[in-house]
PDB file of N, CA and C in Angstrom:
ATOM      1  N   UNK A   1     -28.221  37.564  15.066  1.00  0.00           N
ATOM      2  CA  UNK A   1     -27.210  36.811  15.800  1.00  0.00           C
ATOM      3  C   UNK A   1     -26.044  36.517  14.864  1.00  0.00           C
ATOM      4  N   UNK A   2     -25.054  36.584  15.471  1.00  0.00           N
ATOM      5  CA  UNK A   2     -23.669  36.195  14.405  1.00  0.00           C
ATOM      6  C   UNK A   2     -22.711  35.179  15.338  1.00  0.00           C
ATOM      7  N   UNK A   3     -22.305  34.569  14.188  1.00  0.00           N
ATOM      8  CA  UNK A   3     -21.154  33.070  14.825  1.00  0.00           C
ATOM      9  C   UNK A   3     -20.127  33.615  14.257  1.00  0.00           C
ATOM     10  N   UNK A   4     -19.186  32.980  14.928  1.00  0.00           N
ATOM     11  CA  UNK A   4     -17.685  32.580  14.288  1.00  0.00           C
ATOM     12  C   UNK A   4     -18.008  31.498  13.246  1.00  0.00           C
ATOM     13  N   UNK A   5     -16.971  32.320  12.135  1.00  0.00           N
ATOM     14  CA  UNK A   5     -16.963  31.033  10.993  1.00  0.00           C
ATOM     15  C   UNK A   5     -16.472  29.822  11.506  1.00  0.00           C
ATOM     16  N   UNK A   6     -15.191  30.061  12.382  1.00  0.00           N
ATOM     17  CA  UNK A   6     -14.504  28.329  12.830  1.00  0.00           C
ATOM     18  C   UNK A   6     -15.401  28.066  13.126  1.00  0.00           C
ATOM     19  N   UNK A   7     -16.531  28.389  14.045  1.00  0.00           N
ATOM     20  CA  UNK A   7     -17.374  27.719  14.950  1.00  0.00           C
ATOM     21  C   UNK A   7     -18.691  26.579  14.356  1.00  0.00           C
ATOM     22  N   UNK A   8     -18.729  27.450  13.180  1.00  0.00           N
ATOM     23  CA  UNK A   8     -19.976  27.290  12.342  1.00  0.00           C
ATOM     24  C   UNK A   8     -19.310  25.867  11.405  1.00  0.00           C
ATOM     25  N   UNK A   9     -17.984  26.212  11.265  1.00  0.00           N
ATOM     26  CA  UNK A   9     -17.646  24.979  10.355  1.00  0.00           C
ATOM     27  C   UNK A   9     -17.563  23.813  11.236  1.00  0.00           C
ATOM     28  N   UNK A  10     -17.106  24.171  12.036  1.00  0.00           N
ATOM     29  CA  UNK A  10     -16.848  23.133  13.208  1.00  0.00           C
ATOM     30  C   UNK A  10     -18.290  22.102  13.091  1.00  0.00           C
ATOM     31  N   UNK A  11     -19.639  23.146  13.577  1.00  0.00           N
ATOM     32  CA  UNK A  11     -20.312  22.595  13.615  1.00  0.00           C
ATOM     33  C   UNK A  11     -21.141  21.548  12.684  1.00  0.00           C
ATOM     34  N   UNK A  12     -20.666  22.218  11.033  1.00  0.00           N
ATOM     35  CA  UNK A  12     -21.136  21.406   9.643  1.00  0.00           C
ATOM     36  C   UNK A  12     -20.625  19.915   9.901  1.00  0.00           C
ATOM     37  N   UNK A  13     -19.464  19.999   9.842  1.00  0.00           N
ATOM     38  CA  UNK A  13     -18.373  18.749   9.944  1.00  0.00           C
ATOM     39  C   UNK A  13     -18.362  18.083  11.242  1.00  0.00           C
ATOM     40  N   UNK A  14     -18.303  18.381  12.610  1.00  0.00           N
ATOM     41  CA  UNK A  14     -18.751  17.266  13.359  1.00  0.00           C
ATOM     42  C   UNK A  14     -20.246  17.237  13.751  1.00  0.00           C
ATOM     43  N   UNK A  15     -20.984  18.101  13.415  1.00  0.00           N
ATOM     44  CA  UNK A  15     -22.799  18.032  13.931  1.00  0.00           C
ATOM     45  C   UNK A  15     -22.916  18.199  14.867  1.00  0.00           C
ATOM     46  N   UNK A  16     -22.108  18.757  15.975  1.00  0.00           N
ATOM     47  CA  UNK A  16     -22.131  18.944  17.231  1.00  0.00           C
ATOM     48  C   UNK A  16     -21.613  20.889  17.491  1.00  0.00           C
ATOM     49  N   UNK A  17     -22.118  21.523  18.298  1.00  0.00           N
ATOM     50  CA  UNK A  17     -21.352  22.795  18.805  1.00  0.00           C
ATOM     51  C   UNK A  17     -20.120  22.851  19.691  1.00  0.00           C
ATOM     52  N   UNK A  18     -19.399  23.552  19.160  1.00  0.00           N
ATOM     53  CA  UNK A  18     -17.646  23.258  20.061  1.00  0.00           C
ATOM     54  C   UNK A  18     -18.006  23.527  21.316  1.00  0.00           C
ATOM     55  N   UNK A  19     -17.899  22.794  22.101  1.00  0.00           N
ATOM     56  CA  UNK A  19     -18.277  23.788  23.896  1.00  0.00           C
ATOM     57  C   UNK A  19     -17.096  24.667  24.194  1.00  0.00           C
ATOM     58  N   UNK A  20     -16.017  23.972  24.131  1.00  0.00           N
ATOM     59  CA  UNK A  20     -13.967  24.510  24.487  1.00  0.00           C
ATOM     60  C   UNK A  20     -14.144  25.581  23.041  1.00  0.00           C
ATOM     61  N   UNK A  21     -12.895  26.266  22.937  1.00  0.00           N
ATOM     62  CA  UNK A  21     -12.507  27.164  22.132  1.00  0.00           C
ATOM     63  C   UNK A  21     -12.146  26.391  20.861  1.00  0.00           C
ATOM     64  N   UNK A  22     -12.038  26.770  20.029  1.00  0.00           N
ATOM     65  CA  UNK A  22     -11.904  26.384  18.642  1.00  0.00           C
ATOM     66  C   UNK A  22     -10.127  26.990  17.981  1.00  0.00           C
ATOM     67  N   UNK A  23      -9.294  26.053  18.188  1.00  0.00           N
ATOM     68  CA  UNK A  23      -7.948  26.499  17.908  1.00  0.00           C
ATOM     69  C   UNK A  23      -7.680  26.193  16.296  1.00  0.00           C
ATOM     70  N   UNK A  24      -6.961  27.687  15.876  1.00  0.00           N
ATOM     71  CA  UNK A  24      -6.168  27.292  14.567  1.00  0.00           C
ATOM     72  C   UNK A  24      -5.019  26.889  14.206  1.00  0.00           C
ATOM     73  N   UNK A  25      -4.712  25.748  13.831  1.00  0.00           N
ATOM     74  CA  UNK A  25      -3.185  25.338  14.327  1.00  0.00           C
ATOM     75  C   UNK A  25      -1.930  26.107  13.647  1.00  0.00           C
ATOM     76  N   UNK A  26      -2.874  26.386  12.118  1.00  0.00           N
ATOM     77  CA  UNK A  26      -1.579  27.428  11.947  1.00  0.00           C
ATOM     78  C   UNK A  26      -1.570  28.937  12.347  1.00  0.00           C
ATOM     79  N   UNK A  27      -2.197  29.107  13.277  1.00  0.00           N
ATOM     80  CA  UNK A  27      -2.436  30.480  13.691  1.00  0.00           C
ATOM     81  C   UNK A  27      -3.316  31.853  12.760  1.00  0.00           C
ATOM     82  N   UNK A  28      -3.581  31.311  11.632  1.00  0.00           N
ATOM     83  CA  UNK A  28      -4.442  31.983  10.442  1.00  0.00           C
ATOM     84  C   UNK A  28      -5.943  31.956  10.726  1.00  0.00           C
ATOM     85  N   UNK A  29      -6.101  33.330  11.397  1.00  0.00           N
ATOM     86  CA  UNK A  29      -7.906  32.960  11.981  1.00  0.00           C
ATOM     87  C   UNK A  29      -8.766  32.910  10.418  1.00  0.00           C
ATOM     88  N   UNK A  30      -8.249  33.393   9.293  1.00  0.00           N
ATOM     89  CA  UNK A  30      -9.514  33.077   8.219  1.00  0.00           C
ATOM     90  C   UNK A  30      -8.475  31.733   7.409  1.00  0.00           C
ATOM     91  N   UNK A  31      -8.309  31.120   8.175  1.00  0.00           N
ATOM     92  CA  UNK A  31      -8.103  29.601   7.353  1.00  0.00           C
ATOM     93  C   UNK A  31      -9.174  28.548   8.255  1.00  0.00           C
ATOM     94  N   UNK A  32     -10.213  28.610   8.254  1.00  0.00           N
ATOM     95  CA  UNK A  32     -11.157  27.494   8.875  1.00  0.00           C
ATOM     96  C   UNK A  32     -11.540  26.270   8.109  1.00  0.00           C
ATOM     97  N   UNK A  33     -10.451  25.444   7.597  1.00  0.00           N
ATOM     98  CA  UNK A  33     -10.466  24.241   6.833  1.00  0.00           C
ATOM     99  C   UNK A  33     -10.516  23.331   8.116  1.00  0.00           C
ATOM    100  N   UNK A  34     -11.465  22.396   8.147  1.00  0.00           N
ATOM    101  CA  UNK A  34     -11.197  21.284   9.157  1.00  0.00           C
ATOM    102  C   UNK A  34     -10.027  20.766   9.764  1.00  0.00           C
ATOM    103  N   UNK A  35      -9.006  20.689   9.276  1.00  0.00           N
ATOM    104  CA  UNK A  35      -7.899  20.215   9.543  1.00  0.00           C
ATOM    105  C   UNK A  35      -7.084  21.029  10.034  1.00  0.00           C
ATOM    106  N   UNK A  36      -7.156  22.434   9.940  1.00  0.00           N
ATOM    107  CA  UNK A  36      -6.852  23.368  10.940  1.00  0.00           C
ATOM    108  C   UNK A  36      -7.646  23.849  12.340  1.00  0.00           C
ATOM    109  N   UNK A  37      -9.004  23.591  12.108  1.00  0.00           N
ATOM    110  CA  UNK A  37      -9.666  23.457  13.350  1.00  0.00           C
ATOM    111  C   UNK A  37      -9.181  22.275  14.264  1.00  0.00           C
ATOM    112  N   UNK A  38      -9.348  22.340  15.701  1.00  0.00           N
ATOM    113  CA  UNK A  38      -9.054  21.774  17.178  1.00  0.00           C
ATOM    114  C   UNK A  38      -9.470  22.638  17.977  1.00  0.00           C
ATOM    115  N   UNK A  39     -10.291  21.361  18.560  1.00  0.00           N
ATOM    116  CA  UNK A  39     -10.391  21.399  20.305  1.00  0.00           C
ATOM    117  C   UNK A  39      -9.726  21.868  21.222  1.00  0.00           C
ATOM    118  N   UNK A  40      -9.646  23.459  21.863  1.00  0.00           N
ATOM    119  CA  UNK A  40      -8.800  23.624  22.787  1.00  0.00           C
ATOM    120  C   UNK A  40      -9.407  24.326  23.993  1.00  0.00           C
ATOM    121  N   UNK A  41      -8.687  23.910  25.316  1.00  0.00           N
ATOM    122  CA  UNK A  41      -9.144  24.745  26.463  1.00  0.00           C
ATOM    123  C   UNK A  41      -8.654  25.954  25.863  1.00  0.00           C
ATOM    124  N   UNK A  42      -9.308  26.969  26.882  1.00  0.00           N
ATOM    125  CA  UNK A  42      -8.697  28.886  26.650  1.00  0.00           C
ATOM    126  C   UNK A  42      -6.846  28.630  27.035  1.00  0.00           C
ATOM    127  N   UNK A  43      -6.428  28.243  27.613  1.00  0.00           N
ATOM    128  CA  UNK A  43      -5.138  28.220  28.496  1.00  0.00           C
ATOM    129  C   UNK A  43      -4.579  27.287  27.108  1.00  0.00           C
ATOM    130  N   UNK A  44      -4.682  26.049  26.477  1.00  0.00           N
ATOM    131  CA  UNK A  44      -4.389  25.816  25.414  1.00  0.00           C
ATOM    132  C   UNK A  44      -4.249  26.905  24.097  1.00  0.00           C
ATOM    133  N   UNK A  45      -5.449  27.509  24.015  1.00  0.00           N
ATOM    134  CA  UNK A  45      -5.822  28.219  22.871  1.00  0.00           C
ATOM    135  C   UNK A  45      -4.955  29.626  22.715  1.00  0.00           C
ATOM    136  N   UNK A  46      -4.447  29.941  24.292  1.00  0.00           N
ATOM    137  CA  UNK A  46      -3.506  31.372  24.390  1.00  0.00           C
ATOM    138  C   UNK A  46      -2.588  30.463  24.197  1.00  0.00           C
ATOM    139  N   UNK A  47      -1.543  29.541  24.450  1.00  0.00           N
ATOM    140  CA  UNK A  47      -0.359  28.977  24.439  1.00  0.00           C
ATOM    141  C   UNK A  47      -0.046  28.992  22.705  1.00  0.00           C
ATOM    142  N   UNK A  48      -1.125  28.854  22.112  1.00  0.00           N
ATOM    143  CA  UNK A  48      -0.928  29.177  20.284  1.00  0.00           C
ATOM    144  C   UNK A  48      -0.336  30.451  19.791  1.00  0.00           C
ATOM    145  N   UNK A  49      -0.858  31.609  20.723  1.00  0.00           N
ATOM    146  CA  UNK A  49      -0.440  32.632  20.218  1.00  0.00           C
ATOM    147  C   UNK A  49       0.623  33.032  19.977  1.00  0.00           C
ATOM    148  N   UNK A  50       1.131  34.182  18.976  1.00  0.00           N
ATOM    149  CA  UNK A  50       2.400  34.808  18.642  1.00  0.00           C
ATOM    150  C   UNK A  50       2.850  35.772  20.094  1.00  0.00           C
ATOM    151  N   UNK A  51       4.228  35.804  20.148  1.00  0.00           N
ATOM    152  CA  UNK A  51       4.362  36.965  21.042  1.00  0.00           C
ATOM    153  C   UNK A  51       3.318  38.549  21.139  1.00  0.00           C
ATOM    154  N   UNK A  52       3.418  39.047  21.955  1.00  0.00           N
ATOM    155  CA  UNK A  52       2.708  39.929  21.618  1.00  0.00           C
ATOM    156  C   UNK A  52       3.226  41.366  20.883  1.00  0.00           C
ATOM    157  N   UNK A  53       2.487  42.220  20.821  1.00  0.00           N
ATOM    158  CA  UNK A  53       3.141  43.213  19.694  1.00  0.00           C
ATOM    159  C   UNK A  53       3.779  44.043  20.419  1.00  0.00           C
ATOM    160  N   UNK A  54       3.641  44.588  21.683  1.00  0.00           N
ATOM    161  CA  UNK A  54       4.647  45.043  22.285  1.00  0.00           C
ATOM    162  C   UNK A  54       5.605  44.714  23.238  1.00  0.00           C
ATOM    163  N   UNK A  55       5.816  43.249  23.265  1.00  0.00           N
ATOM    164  CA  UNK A  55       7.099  42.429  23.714  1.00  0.00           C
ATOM    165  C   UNK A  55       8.212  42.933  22.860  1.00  0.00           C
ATOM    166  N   UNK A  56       9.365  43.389  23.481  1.00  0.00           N
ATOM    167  CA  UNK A  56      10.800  44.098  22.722  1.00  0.00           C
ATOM    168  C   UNK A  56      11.210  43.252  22.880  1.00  0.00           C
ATOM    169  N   UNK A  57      11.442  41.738  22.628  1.00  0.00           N
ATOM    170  CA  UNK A  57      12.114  40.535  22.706  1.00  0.00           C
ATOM    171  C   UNK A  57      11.515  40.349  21.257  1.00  0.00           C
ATOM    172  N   UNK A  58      10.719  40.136  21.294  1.00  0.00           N
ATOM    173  CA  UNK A  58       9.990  39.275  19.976  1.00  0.00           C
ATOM    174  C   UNK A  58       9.613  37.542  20.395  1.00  0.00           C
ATOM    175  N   UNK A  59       9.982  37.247  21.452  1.00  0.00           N
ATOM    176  CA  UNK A  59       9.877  36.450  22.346  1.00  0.00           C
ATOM    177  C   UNK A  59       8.796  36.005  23.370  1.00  0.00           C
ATOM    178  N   UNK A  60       7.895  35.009  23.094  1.00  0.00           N
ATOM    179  CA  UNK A  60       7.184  34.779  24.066  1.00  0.00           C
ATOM    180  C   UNK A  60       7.839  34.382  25.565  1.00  0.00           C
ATOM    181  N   UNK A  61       7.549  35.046  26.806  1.00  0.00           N
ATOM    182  CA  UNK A  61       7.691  35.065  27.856  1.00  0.00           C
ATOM    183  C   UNK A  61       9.015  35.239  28.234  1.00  0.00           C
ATOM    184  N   UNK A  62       9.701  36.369  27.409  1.00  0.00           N
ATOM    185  CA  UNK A  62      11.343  36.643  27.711  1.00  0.00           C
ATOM    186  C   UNK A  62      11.656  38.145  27.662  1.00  0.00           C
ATOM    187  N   UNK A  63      12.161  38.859  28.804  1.00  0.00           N
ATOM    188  CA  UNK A  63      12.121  39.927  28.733  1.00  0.00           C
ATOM    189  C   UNK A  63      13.916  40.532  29.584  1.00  0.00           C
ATOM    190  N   UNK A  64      14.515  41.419  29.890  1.00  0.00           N
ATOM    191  CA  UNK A  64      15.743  41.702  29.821  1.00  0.00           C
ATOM    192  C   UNK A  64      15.465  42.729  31.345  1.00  0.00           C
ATOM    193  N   UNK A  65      16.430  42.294  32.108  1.00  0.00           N
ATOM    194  CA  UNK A  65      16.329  42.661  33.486  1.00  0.00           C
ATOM    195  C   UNK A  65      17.727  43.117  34.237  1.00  0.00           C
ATOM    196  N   UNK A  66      18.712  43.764  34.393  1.00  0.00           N
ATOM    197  CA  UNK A  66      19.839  43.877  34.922  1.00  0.00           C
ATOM    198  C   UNK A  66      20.533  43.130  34.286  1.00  0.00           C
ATOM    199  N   UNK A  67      20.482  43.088  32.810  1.00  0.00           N
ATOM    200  CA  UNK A  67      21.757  42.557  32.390  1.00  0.00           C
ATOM    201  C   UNK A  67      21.402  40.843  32.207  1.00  0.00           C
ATOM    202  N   UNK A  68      20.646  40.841  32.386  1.00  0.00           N
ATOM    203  CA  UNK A  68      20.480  39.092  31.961  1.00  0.00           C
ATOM    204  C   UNK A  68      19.146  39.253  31.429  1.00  0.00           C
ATOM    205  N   UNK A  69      18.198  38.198  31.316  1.00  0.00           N
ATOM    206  CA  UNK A  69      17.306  37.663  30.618  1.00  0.00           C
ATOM    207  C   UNK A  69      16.419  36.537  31.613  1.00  0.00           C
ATOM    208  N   UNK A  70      15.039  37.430  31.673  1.00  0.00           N
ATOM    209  CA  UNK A  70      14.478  36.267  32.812  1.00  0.00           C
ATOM    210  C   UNK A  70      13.624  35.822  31.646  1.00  0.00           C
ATOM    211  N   UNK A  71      12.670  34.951  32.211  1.00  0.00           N
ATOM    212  CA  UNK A  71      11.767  33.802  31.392  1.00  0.00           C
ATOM    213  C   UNK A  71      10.573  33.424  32.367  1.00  0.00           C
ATOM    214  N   UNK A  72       9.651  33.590  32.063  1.00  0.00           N
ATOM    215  CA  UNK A  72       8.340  33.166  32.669  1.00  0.00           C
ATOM    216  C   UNK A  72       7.449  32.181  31.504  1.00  0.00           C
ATOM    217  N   UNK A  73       6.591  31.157  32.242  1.00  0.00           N
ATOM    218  CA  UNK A  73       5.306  31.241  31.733  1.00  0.00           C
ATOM    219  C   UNK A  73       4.096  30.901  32.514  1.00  0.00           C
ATOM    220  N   UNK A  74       2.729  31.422  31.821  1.00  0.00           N
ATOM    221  CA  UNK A  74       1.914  31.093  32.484  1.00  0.00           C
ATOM    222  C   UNK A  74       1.118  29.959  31.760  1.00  0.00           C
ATOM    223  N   UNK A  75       0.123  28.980  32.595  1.00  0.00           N
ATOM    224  CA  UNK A  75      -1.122  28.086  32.414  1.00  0.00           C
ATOM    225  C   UNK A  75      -2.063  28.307  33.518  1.00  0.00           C
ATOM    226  N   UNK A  76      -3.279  28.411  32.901  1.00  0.00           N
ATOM    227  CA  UNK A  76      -4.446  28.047  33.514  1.00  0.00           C
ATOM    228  C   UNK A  76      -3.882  29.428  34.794  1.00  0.00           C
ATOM    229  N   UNK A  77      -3.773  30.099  34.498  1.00  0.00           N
ATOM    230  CA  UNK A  77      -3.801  31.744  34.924  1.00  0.00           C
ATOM    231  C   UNK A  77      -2.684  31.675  36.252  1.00  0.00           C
ATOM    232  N   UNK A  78      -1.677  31.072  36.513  1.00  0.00           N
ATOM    233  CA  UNK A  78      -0.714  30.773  37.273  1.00  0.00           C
ATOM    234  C   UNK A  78       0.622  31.157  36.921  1.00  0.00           C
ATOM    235  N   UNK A  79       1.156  31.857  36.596  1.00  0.00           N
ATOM    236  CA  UNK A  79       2.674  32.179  36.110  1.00  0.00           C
ATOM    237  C   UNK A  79       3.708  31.625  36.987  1.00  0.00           C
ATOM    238  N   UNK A  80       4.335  31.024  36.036  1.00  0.00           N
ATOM    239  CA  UNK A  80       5.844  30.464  36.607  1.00  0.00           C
ATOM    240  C   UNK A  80       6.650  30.972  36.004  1.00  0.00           C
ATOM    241  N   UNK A  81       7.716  31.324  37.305  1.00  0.00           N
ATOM    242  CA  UNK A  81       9.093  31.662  36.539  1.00  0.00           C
ATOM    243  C   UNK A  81      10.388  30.892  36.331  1.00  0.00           C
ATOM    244  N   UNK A  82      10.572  30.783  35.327  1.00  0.00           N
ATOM    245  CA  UNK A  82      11.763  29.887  34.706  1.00  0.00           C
ATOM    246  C   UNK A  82      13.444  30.313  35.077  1.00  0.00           C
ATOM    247  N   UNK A  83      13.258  31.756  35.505  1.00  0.00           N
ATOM    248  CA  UNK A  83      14.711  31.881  35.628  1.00  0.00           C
ATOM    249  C   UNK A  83      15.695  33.029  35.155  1.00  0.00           C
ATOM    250  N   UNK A  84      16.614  33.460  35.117  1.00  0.00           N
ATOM    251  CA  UNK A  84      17.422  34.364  35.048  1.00  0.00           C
ATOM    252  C   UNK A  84      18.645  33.395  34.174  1.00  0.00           C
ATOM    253  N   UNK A  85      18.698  34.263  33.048  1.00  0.00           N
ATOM    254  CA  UNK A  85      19.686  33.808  32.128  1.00  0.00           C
ATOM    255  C   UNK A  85      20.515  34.655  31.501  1.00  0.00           C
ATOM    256  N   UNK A  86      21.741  34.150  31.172  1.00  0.00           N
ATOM    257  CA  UNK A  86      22.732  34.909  30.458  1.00  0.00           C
ATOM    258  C   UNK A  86      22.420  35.380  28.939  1.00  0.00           C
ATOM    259  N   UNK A  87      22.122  34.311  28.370  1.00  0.00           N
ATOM    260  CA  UNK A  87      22.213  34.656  26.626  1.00  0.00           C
ATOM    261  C   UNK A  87      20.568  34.590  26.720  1.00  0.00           C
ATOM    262  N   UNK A  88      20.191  34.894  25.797  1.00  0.00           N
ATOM    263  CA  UNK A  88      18.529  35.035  25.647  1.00  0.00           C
ATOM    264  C   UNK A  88      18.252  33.832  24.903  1.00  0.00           C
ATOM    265  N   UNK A  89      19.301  33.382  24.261  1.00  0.00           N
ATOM    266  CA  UNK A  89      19.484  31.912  23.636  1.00  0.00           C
ATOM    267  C   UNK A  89      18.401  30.923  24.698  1.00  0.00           C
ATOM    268  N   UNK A  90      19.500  31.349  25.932  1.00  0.00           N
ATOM    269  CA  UNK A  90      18.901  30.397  26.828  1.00  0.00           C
ATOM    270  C   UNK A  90      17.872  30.458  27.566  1.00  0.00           C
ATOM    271  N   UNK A  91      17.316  31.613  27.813  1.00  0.00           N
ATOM    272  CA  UNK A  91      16.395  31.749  28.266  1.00  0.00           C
ATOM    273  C   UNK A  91      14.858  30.784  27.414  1.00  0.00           C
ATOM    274  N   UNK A  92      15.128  31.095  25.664  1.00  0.00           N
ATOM    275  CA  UNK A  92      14.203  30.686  25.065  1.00  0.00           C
ATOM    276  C   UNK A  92      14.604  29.416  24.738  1.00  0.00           C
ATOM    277  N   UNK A  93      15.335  29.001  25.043  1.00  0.00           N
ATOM    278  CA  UNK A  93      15.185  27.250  24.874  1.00  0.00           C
ATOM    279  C   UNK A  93      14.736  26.951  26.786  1.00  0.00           C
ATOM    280  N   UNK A  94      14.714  27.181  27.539  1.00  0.00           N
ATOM    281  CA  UNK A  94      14.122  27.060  28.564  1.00  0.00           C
ATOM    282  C   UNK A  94      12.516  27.408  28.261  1.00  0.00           C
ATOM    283  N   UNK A  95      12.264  28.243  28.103  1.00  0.00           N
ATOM    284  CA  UNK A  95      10.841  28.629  28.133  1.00  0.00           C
ATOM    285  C   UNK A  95       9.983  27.472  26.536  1.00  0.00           C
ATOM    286  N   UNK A  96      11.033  27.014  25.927  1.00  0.00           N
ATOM    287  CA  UNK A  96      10.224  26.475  24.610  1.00  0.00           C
ATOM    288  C   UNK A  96      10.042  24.552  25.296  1.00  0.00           C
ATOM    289  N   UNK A  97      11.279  24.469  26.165  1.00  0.00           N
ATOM    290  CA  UNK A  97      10.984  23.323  26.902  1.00  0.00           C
ATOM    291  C   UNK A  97       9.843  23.028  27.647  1.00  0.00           C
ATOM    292  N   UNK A  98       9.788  24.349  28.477  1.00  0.00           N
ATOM    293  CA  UNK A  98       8.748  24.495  29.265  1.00  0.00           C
ATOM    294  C   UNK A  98       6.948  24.095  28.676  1.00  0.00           C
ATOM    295  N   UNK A  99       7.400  25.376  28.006  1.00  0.00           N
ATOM    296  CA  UNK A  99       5.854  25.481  26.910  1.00  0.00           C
ATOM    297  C   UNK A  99       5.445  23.901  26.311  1.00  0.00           C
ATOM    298  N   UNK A 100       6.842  22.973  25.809  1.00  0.00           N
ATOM    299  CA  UNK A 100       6.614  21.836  25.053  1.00  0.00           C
ATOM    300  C   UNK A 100       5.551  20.791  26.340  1.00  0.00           C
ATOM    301  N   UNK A 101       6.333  20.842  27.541  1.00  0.00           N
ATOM    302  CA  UNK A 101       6.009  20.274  28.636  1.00  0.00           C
ATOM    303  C   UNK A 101       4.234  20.450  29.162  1.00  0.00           C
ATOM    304  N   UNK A 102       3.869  21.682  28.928  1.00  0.00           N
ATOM    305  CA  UNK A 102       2.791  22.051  29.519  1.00  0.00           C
ATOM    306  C   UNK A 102       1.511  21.663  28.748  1.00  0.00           C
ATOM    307  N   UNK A 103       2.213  22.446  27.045  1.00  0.00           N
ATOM    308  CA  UNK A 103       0.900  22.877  26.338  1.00  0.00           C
ATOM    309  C   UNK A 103       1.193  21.073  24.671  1.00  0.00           C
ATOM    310  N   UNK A 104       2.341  20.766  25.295  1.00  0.00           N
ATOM    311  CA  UNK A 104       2.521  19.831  24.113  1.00  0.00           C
ATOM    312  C   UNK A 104       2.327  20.513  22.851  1.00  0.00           C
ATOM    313  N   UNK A 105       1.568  19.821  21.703  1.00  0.00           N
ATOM    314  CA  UNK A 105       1.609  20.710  20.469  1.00  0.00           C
ATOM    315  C   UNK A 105       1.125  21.998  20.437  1.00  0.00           C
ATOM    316  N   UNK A 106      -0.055  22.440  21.310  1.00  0.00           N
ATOM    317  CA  UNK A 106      -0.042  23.806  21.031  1.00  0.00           C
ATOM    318  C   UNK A 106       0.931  24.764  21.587  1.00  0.00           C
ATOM    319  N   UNK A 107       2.124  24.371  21.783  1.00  0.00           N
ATOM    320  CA  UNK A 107       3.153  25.395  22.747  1.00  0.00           C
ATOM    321  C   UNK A 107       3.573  25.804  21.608  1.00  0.00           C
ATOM    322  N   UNK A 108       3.693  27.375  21.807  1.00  0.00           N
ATOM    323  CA  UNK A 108       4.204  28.353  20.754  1.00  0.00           C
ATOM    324  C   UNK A 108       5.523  29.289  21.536  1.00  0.00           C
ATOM    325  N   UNK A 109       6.461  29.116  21.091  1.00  0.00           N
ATOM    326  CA  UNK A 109       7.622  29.757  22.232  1.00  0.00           C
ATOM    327  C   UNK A 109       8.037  31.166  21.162  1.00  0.00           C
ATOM    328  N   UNK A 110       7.403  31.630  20.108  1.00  0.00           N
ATOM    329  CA  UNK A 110       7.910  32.907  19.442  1.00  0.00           C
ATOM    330  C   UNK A 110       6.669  33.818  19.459  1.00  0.00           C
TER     331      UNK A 110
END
């Protein structure tokens, strides 16, 4: 049988098994120092992530459509869309508002 190291540390340091996902706050999966471990739902625990690798924005939830710039995000498997924007500026300060709103500290808007 094999564990996750977060999981396993998790468990040294509080004596209990994580039931929720085990988030790294600085996004470094082999940094499992306590203080980078947290408690997160899955829908929390994706809101951490980096854009993905083949987003041509470099941008979480911003992508280029007729000349403008729309903006989505999703929680808890529901996508919302934020909108149609001029500068991509704006699009990602919309979507980083958003994200702040939903996911609080774990909102990752890059």
């Amino acid at each position: 049988v094999q564990f996750m190291e977060h999981r396993l540390a998790w468990l040294v340091h509080h004596g209990e098994w994580p039931i929720d996902d085990i988030d790294h706050v600085n996004r470094r999966r082999d940094d499992n120092r306590i203080a980078n471990l947290r408690l997160a739902t899955r829908s929390q625990n994706c809101s951490n992530k980096d854009a993905r690798r083949d987003n041509s924005t470099g941008i979480k939830g911003i992508w280029p459509a007729r000349g403008r710039w729309q903006a989505a995000i999703t929680k808890d498997g529901k996508r919302r869309y934020l909108g149609s924007f001029i500068s991509i500026e704006d699009a990602q300060a919309a979507y980083s508002r958003v994200a702040t709103e939903l996911y609080g500290s774990y909102a990752r808007a890059a």
